[in-house]
N, C-alpha and C. Protein backbone atom coordinates (compact mmCIF):
# COMPACT_ATOMS: atom_id res chain seq x y z
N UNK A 1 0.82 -1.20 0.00
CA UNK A 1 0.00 0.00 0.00
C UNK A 1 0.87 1.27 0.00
N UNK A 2 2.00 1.60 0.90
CA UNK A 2 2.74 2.67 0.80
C UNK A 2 3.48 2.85 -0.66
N UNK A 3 3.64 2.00 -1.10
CA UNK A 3 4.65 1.87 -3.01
C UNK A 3 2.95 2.57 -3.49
N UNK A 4 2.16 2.09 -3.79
CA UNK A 4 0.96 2.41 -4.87
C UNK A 4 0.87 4.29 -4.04
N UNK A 5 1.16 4.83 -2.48
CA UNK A 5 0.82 5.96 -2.49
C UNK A 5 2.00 6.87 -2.75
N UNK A 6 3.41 6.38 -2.73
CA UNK A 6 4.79 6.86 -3.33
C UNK A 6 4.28 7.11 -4.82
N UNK A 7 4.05 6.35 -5.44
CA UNK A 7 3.71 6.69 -7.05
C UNK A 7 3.22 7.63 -7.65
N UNK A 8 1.73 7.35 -6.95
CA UNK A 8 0.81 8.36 -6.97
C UNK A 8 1.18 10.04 -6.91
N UNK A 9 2.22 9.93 -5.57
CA UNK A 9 2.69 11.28 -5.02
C UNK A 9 3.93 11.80 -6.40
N UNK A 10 4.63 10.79 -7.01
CA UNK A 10 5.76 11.25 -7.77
C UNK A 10 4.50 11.49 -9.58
N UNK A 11 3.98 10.88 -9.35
CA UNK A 11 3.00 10.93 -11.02
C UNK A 11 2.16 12.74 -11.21
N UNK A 12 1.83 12.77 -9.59
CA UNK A 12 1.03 14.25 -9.73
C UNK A 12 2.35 15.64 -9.21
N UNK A 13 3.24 14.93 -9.08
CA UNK A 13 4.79 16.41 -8.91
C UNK A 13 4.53 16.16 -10.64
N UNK A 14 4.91 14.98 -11.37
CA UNK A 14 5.47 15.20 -12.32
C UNK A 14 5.07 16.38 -13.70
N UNK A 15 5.65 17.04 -14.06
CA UNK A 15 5.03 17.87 -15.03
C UNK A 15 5.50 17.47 -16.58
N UNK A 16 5.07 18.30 -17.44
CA UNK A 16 4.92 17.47 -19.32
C UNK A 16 6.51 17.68 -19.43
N UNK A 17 6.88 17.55 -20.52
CA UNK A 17 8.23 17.10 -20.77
C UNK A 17 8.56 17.57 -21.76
N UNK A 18 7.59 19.22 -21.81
CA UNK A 18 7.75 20.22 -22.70
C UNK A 18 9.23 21.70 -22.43
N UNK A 19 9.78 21.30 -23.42
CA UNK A 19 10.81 22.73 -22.96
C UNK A 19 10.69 24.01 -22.38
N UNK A 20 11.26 24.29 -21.37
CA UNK A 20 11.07 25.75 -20.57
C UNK A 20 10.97 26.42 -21.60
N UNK A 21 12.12 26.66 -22.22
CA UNK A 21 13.42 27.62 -22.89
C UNK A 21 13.48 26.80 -24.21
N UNK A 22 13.19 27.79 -25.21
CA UNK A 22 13.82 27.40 -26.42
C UNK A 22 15.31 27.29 -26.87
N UNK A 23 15.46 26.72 -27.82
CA UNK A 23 16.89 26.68 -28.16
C UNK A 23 17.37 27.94 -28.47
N UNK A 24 16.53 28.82 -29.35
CA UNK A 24 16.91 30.04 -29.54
C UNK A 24 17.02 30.92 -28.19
N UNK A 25 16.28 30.76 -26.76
CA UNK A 25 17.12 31.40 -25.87
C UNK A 25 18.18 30.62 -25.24
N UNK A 26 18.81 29.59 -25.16
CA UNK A 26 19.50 29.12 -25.35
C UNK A 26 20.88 30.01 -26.13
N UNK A 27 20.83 29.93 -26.62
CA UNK A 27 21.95 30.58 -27.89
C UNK A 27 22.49 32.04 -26.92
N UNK A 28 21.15 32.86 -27.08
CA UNK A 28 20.83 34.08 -26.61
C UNK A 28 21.87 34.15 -25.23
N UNK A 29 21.88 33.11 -24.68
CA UNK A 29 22.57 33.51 -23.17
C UNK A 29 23.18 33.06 -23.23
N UNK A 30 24.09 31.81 -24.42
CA UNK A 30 25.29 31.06 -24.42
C UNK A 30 26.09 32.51 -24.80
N UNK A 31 25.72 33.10 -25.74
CA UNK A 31 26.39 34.97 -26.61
C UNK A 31 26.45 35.08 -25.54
N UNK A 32 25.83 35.53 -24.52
CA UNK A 32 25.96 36.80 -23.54
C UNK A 32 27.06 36.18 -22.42
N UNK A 33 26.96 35.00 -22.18
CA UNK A 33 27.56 34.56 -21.60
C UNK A 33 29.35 34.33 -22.06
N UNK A 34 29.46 33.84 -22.86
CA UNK A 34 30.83 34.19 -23.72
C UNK A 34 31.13 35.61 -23.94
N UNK A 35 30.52 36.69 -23.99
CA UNK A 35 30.66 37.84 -23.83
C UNK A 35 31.75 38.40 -22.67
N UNK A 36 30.72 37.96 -21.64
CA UNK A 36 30.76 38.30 -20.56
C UNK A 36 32.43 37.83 -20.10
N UNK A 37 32.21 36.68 -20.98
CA UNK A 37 34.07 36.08 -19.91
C UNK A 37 35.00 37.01 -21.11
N UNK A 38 35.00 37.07 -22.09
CA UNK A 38 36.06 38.20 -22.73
C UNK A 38 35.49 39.31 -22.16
N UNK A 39 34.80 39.71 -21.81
CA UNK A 39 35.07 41.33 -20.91
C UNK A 39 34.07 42.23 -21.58
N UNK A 40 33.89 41.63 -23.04
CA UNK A 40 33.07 42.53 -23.83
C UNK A 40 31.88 43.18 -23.29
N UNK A 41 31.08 42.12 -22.32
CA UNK A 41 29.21 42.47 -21.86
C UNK A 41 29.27 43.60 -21.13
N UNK A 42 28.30 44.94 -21.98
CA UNK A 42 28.27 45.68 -21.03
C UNK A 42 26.61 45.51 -20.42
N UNK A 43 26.77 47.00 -19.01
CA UNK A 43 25.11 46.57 -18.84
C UNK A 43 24.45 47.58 -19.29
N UNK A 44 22.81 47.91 -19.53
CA UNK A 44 22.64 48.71 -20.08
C UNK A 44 22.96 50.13 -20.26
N UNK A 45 21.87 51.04 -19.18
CA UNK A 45 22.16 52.06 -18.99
C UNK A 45 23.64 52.36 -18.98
N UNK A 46 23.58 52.06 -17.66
CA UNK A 46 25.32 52.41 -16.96
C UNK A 46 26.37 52.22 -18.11
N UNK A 47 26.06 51.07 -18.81
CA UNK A 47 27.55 50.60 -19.76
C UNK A 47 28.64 50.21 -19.16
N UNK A 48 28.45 49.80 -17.84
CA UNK A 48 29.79 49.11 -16.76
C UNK A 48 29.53 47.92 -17.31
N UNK A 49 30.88 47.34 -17.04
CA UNK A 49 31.13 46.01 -17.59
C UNK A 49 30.25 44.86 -16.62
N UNK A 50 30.07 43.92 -17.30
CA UNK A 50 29.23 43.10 -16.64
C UNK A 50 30.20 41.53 -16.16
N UNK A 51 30.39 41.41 -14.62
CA UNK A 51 31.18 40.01 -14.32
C UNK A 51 30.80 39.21 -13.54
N UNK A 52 29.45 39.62 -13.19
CA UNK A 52 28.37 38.56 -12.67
C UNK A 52 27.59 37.18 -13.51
N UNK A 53 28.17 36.24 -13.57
CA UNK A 53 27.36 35.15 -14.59
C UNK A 53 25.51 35.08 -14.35
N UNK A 54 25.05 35.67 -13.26
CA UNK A 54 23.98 36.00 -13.11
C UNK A 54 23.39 37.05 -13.88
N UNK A 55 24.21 37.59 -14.02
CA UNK A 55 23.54 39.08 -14.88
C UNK A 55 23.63 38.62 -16.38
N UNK A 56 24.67 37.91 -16.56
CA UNK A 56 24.88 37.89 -18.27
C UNK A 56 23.78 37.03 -18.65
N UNK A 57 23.07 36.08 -17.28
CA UNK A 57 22.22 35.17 -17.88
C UNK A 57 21.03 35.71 -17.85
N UNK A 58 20.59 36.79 -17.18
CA UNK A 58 19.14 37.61 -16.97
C UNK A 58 19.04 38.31 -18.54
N UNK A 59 20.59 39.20 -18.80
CA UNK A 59 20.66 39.96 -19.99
C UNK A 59 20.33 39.12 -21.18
N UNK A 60 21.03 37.96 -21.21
CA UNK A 60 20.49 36.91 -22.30
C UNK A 60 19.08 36.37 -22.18
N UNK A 61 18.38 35.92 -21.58
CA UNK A 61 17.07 35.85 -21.39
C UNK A 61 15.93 37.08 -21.91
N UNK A 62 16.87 37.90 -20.90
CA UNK A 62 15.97 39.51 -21.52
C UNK A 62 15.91 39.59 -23.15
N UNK A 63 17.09 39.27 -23.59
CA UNK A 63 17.42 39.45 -24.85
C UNK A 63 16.34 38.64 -25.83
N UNK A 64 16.60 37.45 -25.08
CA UNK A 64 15.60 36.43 -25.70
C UNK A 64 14.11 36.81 -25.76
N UNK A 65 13.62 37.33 -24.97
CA UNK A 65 12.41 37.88 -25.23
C UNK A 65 11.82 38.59 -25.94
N UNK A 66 12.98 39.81 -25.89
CA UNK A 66 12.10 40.67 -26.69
C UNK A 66 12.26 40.32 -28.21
N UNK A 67 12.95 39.29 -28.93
CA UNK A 67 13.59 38.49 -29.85
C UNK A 67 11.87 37.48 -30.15
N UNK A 68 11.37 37.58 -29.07
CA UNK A 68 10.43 36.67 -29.26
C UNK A 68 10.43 34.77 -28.87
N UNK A 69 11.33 34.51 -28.57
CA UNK A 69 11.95 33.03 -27.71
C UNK A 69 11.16 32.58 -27.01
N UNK A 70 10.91 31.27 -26.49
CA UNK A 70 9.94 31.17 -25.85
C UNK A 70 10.66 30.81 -24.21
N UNK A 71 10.21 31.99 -23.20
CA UNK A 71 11.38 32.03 -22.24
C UNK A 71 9.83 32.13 -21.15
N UNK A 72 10.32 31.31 -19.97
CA UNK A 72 8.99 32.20 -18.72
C UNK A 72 9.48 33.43 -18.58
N UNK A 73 7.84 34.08 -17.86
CA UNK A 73 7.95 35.07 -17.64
C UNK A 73 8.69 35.15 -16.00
N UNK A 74 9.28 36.52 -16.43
CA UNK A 74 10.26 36.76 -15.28
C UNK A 74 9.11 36.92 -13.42
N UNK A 75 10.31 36.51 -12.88
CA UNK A 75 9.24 36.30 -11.54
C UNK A 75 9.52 38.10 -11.18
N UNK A 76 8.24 37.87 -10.19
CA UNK A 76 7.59 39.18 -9.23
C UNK A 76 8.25 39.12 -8.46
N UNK A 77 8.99 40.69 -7.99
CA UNK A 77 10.00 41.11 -6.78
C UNK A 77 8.64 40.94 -5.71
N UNK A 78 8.66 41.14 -4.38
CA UNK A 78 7.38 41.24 -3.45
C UNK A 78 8.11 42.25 -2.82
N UNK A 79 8.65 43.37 -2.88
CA UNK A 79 9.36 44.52 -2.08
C UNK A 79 8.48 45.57 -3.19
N UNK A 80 7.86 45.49 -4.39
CA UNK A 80 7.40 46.85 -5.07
C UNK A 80 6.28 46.31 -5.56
């Protein structure tokens, strides 16, 4: 009886086995990311160099979007 309610519990976590992220954002943040380690990535406004692998991967994502990619939507801060 506990195996048939283990199952059950792993069958309804499980979700489709459809891609987050397209390949084309993919690409998008592999660029930004290779950017970023030659020195090239800047950030927007500011134009300071970018050496956070976090940022180069938000910037590539961002990128990907407005590109049209099929990327989730970015999560909600809860401070604004």
């Amino acid at each position: 009886m506990a195996t048939t309610k283990k199952a059950a519990k792993k069958s309804a976590k499980k979700k489709s086995a459809a891609r987050k992220y397209s390949p084309k954002a993919s690409k998008s943040v592999e660029r930004e990311v290779k950017a970023m380690k030659k020195g090239q990535l800047k950030s927007g406004r500011s134009g300071k160099k970018v050496t956070s692998r976090k940022q180069a991967i938000a910037i590539g994502l961002s990128e990907a979007r407005k590109a049209g990619a099929k990327v989730p939507a970015k999560k909600k801060s809860s401070g604004e």
